[in-house]
PDB file of N, CA and C in Angstrom:
ATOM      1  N   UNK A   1       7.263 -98.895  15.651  1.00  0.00           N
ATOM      2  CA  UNK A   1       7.566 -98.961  17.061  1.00  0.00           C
ATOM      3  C   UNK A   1       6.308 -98.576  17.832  1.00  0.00           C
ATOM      4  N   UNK A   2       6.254 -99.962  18.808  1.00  0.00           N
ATOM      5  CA  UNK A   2       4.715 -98.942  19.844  1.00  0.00           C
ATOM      6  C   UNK A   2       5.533 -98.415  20.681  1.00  0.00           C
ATOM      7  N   UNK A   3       4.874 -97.025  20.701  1.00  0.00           N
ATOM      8  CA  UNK A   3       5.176 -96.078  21.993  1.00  0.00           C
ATOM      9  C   UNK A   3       4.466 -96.016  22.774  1.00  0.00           C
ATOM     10  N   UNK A   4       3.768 -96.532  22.718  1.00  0.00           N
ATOM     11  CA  UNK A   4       2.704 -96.554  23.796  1.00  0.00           C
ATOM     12  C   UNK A   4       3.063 -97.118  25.395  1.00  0.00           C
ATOM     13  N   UNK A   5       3.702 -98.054  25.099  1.00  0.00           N
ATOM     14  CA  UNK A   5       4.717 -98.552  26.079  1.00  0.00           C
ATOM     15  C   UNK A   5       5.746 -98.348  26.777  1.00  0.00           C
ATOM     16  N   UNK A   6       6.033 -96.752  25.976  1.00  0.00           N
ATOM     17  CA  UNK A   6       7.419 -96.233  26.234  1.00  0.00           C
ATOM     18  C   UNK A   6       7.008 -95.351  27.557  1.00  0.00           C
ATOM     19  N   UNK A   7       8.288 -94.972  28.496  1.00  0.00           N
ATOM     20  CA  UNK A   7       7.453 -94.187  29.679  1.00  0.00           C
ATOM     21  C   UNK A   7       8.073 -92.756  29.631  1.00  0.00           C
ATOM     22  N   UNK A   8       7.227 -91.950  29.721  1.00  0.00           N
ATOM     23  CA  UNK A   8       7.223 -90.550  29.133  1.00  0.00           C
ATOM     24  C   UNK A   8       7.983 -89.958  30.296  1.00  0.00           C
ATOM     25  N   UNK A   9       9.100 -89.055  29.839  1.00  0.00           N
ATOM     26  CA  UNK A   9       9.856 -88.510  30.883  1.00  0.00           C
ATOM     27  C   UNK A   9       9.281 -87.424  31.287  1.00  0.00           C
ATOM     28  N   UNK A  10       9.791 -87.142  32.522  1.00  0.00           N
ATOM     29  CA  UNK A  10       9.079 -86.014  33.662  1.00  0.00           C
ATOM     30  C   UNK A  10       9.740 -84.644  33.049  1.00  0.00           C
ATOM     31  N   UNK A  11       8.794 -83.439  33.528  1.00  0.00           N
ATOM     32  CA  UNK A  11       9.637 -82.126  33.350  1.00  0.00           C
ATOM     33  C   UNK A  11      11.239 -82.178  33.786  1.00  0.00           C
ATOM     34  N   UNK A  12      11.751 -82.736  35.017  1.00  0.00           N
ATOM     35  CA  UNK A  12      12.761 -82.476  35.226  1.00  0.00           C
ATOM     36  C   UNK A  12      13.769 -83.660  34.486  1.00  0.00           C
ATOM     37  N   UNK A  13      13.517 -84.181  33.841  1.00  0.00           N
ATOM     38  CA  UNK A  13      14.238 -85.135  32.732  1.00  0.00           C
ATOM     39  C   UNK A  13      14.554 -84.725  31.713  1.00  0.00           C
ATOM     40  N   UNK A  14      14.231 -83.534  31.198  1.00  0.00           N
ATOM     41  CA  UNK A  14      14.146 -82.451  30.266  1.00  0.00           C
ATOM     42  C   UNK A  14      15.087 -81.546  29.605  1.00  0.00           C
ATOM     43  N   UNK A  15      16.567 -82.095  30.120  1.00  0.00           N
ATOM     44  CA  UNK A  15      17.805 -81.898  30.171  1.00  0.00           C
ATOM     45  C   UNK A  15      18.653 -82.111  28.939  1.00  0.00           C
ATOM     46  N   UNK A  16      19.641 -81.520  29.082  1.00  0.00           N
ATOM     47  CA  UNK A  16      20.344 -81.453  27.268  1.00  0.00           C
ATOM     48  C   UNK A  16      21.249 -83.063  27.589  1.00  0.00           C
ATOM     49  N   UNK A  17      21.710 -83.334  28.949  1.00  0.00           N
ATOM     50  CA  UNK A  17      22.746 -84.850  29.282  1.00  0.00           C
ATOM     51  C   UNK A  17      21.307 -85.627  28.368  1.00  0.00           C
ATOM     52  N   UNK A  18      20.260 -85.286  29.016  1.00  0.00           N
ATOM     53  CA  UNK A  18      18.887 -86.272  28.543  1.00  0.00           C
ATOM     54  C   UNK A  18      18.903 -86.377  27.188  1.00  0.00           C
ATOM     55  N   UNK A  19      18.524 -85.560  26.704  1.00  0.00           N
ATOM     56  CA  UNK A  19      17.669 -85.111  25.205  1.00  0.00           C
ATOM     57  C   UNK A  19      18.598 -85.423  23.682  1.00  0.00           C
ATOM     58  N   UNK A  20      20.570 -84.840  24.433  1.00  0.00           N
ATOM     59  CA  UNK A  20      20.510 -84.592  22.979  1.00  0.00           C
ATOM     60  C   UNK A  20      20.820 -85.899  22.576  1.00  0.00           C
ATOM     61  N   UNK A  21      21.056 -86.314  21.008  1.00  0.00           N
ATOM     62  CA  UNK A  21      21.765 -86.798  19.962  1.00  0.00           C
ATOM     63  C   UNK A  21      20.035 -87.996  20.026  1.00  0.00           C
ATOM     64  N   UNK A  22      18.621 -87.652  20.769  1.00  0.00           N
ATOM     65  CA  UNK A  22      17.576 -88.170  20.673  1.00  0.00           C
ATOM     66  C   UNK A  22      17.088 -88.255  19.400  1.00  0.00           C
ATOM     67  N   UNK A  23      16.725 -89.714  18.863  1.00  0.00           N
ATOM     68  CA  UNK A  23      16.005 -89.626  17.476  1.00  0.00           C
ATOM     69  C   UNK A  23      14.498 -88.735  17.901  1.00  0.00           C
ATOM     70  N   UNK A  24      14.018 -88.213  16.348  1.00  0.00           N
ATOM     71  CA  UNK A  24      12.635 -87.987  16.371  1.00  0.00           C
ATOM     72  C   UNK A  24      12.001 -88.323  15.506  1.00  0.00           C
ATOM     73  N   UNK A  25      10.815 -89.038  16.016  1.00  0.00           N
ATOM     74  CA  UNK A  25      10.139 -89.830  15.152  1.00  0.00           C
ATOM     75  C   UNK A  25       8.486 -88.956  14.425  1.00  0.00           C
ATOM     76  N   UNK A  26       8.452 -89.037  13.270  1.00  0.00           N
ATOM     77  CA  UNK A  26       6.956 -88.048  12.589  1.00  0.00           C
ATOM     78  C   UNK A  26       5.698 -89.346  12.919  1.00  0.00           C
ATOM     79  N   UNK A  27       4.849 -88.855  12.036  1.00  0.00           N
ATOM     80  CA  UNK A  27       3.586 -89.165  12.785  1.00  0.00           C
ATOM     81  C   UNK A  27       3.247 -90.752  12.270  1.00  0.00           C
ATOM     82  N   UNK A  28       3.944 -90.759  10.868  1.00  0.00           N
ATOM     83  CA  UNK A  28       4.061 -92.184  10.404  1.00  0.00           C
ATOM     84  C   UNK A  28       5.619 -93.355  10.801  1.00  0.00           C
ATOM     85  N   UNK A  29       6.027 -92.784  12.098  1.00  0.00           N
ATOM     86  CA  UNK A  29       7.107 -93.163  12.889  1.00  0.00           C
ATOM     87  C   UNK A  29       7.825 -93.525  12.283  1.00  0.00           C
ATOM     88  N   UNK A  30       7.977 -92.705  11.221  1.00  0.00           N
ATOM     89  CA  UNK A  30       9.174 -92.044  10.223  1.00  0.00           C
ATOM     90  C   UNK A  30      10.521 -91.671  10.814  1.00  0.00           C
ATOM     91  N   UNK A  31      11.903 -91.875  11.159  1.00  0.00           N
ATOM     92  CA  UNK A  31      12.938 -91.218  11.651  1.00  0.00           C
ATOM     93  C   UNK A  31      13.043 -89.750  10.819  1.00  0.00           C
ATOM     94  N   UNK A  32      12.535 -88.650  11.356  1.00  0.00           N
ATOM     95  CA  UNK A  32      12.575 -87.693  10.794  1.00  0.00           C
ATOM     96  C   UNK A  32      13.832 -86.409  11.376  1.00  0.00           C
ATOM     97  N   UNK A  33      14.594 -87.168  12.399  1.00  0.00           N
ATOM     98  CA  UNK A  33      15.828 -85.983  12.808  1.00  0.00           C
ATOM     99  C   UNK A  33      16.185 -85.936  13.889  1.00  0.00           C
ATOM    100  N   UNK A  34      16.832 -85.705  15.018  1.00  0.00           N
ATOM    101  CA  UNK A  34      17.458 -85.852  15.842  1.00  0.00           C
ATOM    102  C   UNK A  34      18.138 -84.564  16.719  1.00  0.00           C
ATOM    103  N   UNK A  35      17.836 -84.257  18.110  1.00  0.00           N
ATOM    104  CA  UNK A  35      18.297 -83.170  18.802  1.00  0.00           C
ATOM    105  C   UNK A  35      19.679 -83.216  18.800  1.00  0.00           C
ATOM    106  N   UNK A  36      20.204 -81.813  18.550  1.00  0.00           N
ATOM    107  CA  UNK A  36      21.329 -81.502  18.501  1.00  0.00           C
ATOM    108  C   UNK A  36      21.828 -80.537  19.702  1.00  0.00           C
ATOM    109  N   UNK A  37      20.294 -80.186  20.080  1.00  0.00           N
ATOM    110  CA  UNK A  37      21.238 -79.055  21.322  1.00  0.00           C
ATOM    111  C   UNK A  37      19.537 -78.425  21.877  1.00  0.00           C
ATOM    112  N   UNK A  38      19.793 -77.947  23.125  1.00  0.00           N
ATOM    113  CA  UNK A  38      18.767 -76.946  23.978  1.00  0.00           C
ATOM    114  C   UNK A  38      19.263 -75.753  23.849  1.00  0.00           C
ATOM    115  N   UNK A  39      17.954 -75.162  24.228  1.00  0.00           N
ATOM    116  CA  UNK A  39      18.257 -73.987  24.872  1.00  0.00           C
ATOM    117  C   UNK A  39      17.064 -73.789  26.437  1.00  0.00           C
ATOM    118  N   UNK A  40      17.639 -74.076  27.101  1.00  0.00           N
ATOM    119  CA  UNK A  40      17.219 -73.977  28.253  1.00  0.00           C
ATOM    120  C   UNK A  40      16.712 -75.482  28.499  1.00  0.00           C
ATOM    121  N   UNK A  41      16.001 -75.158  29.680  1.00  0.00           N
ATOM    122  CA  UNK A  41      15.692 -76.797  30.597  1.00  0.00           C
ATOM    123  C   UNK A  41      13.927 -77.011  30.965  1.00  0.00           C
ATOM    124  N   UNK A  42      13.763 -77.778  31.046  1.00  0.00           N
ATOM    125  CA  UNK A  42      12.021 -78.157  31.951  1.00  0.00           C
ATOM    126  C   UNK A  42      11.064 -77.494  30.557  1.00  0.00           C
ATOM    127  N   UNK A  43       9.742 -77.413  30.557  1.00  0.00           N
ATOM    128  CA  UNK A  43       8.915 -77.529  30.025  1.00  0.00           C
ATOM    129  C   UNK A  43       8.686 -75.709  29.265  1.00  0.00           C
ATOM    130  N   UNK A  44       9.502 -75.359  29.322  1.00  0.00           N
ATOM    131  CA  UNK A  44       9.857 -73.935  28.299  1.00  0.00           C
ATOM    132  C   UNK A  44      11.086 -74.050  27.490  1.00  0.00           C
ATOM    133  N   UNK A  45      11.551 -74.861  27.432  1.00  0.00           N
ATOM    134  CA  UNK A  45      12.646 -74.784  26.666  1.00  0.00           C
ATOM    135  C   UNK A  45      12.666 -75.207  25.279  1.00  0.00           C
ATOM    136  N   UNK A  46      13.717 -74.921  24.288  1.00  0.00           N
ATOM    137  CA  UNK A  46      13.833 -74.655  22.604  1.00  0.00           C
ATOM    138  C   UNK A  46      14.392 -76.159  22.755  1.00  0.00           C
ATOM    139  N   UNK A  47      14.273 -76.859  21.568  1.00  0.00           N
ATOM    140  CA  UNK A  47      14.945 -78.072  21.160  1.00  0.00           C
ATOM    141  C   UNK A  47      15.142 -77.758  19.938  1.00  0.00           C
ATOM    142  N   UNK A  48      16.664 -77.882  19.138  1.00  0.00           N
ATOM    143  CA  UNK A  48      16.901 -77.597  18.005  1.00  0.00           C
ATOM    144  C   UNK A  48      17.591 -79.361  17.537  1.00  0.00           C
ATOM    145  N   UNK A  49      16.730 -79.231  16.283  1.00  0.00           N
ATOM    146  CA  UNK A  49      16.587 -80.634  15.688  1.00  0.00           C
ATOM    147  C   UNK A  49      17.137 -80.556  14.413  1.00  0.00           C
ATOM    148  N   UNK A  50      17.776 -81.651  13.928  1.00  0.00           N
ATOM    149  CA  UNK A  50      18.645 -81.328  13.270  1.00  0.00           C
ATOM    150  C   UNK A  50      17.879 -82.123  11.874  1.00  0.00           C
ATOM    151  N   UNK A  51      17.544 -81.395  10.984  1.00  0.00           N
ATOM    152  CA  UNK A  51      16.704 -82.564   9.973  1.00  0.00           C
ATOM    153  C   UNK A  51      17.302 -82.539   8.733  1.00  0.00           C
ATOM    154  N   UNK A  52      17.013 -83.870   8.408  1.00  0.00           N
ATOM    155  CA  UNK A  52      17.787 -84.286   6.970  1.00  0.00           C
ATOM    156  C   UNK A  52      18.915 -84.715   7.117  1.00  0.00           C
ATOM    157  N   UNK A  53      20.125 -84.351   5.873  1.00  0.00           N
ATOM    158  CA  UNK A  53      21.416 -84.486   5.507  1.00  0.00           C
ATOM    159  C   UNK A  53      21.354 -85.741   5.924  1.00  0.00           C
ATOM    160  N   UNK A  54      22.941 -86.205   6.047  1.00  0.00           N
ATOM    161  CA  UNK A  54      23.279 -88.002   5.664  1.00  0.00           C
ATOM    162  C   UNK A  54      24.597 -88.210   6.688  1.00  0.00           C
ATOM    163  N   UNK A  55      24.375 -88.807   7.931  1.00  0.00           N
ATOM    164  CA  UNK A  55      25.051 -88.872   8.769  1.00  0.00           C
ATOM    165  C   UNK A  55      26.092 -87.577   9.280  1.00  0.00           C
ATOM    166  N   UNK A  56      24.717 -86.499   9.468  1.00  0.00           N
ATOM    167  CA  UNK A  56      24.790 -85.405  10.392  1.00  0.00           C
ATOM    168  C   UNK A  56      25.677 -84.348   9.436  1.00  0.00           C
ATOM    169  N   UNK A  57      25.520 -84.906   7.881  1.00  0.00           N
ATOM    170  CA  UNK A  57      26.422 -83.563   6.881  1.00  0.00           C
ATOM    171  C   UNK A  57      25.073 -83.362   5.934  1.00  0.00           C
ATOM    172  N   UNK A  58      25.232 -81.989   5.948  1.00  0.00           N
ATOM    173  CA  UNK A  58      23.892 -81.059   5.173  1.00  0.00           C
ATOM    174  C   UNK A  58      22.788 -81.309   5.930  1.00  0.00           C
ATOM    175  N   UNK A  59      22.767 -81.690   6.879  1.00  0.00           N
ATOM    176  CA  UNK A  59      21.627 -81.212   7.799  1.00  0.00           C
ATOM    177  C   UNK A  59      20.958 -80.475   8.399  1.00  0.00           C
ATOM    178  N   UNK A  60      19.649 -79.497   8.200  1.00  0.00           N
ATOM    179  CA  UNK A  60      19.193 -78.374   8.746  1.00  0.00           C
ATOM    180  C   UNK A  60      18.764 -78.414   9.897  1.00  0.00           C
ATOM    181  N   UNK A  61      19.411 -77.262  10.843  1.00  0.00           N
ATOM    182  CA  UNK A  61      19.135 -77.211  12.094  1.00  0.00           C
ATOM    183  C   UNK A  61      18.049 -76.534  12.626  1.00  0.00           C
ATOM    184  N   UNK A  62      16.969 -76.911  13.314  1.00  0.00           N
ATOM    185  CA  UNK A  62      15.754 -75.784  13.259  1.00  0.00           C
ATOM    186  C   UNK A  62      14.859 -75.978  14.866  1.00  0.00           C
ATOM    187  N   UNK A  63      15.030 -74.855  15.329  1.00  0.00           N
ATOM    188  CA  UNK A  63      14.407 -74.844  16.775  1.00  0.00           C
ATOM    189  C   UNK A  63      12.941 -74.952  17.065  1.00  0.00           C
ATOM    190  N   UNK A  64      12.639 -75.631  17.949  1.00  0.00           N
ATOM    191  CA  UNK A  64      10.702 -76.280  18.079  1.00  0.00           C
ATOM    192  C   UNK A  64      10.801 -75.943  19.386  1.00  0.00           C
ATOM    193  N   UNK A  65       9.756 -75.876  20.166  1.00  0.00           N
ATOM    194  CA  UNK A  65       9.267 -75.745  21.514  1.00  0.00           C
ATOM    195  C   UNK A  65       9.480 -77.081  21.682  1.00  0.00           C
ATOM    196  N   UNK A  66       9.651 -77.472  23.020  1.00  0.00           N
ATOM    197  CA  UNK A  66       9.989 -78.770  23.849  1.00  0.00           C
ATOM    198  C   UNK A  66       8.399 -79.203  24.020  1.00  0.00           C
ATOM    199  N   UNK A  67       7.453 -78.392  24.066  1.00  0.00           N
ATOM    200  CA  UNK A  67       6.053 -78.537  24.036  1.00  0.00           C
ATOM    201  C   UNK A  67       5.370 -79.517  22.909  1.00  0.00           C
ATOM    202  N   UNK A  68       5.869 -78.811  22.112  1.00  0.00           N
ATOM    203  CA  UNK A  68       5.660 -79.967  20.243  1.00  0.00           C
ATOM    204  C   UNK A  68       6.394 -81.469  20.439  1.00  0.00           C
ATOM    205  N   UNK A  69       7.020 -81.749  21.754  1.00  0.00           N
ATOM    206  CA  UNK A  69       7.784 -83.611  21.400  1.00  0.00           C
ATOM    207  C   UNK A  69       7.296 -83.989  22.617  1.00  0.00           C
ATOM    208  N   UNK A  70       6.947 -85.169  21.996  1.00  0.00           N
ATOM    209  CA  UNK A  70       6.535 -86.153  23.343  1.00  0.00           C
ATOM    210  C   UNK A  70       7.795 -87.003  23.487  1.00  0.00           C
ATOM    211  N   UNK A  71       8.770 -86.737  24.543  1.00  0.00           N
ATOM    212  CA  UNK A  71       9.498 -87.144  25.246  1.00  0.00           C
ATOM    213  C   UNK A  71       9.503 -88.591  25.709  1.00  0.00           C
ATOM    214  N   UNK A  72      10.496 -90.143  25.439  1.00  0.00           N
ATOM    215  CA  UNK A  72      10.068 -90.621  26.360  1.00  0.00           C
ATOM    216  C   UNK A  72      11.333 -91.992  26.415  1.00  0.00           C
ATOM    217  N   UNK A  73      10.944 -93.187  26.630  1.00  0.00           N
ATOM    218  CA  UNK A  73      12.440 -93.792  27.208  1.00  0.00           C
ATOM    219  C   UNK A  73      11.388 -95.748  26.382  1.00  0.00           C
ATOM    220  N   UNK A  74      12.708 -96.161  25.831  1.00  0.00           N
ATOM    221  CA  UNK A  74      12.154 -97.273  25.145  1.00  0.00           C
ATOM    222  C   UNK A  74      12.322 -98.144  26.113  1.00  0.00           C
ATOM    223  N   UNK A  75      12.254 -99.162  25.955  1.00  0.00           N
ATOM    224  CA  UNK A  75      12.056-100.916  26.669  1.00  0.00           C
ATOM    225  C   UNK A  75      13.704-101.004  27.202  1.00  0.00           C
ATOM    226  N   UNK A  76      14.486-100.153  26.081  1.00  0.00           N
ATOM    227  CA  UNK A  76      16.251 -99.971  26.362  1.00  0.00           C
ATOM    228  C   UNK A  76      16.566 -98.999  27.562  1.00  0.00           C
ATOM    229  N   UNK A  77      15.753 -98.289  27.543  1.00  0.00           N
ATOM    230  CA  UNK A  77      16.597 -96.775  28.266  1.00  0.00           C
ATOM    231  C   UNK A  77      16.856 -95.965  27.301  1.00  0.00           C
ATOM    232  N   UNK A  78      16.363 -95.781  26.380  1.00  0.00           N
ATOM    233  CA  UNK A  78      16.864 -95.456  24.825  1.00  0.00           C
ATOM    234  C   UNK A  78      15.538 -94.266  25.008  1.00  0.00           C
ATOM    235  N   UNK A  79      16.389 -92.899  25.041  1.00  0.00           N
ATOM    236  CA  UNK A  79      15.225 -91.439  24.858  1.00  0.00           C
ATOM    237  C   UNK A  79      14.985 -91.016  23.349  1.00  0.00           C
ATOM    238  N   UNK A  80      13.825 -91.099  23.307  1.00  0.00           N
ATOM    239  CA  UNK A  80      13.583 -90.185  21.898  1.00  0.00           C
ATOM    240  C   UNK A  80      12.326 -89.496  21.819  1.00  0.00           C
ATOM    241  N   UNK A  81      11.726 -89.208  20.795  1.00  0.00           N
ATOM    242  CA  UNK A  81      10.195 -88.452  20.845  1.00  0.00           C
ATOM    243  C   UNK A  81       9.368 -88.425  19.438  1.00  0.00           C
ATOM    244  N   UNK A  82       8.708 -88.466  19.731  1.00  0.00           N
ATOM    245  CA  UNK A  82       7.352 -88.343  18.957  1.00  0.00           C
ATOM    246  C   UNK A  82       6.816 -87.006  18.642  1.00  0.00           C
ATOM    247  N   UNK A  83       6.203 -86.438  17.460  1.00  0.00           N
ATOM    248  CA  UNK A  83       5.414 -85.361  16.930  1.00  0.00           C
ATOM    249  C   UNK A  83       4.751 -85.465  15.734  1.00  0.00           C
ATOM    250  N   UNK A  84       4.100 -84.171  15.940  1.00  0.00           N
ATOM    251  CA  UNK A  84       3.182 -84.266  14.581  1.00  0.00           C
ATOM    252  C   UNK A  84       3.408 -84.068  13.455  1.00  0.00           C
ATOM    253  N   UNK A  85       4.828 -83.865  13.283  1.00  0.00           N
ATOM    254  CA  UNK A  85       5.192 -82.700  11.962  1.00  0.00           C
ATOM    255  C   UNK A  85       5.591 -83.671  11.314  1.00  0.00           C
ATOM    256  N   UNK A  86       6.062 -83.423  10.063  1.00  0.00           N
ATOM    257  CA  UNK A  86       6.754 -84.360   9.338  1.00  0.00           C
ATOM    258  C   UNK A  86       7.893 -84.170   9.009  1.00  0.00           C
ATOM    259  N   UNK A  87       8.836 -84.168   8.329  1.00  0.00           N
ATOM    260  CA  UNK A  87      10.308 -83.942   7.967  1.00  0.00           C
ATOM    261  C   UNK A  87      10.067 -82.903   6.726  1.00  0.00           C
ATOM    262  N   UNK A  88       8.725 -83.330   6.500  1.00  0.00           N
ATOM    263  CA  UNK A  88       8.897 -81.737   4.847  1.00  0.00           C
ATOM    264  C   UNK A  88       8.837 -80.792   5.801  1.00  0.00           C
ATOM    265  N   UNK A  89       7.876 -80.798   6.856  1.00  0.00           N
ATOM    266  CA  UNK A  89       7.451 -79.196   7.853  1.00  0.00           C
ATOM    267  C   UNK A  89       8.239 -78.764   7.942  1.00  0.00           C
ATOM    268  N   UNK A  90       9.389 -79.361   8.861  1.00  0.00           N
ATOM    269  CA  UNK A  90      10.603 -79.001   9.719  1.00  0.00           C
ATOM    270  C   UNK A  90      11.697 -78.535   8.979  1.00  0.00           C
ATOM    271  N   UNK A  91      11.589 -79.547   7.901  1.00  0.00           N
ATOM    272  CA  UNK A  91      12.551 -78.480   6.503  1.00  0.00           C
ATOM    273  C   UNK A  91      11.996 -77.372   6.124  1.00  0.00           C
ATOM    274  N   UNK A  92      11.265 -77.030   6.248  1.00  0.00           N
ATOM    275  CA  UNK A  92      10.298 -76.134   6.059  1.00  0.00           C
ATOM    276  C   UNK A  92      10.496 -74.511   6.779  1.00  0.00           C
ATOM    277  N   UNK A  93      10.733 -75.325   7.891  1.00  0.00           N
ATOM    278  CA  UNK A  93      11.072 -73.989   9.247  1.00  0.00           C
ATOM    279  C   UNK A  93      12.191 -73.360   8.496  1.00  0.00           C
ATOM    280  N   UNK A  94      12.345 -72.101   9.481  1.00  0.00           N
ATOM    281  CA  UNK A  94      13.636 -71.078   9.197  1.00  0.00           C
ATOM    282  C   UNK A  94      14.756 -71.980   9.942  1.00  0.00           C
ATOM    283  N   UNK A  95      15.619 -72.132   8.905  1.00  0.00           N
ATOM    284  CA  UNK A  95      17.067 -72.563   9.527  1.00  0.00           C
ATOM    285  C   UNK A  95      17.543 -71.423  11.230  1.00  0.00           C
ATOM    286  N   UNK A  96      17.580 -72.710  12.770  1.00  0.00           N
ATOM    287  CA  UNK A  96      18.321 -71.929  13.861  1.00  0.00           C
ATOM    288  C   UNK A  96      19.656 -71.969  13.662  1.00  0.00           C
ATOM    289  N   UNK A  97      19.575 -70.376  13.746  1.00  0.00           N
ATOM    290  CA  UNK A  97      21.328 -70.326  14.298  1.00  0.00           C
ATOM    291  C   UNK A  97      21.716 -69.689  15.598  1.00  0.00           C
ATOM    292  N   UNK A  98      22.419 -70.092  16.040  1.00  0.00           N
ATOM    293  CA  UNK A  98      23.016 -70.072  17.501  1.00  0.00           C
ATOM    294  C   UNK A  98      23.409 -68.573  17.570  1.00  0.00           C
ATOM    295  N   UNK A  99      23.565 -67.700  18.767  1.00  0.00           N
ATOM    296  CA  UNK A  99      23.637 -66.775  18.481  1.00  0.00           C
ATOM    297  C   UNK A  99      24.927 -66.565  19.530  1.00  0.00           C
TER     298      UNK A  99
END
């Protein structure tokens, strides 16, 4: 997929109505996992991504800065994001749990 084309959403687009159930794509635009939930809004906020498992069963949930995804909207209207990590990293992280 070129993203290059895609148009990058603003801080105030930054919203959980926005963000969640968003694919995320790794650096070899790999489908590597998908937001499941915020914590908070605009350009400080947690995005917890849900990686792995097989149609959303055994999937690890793990919180990133909103800073680490490039945010943005396809040719559809279709939001998702881009990063550097890969799906081993993110499995990698400490499992988030909600508190």
């Amino acid at each position: 997929m070129d993203h290059s084309t895609h148009v990058r959403l603003t801080d105030n687009e930054l919203t959980p109505s926005n963000l969640e159930d968003a694919t995320i794509y790794g650096p070899d635009d790999e489908e590597i996992g998908s937001v499941s939930h915020m914590h908070g809004t605009g350009a400080s906020a947690q995005v917890v991504i849900d990686v792995g498992g097989f149609l959303g069963i055994g999937a690890k949930p793990v919180a990133v800065p909103i800073s680490n995804l490039d945010f943005m909207r396809d040719e559809d209207g279709d939001v998702h994001a881009v990063t550097t990590w890969t799906k081993d990293e993110l499995k990698a992280m400490s499992e988030h749990h909600d508190s």
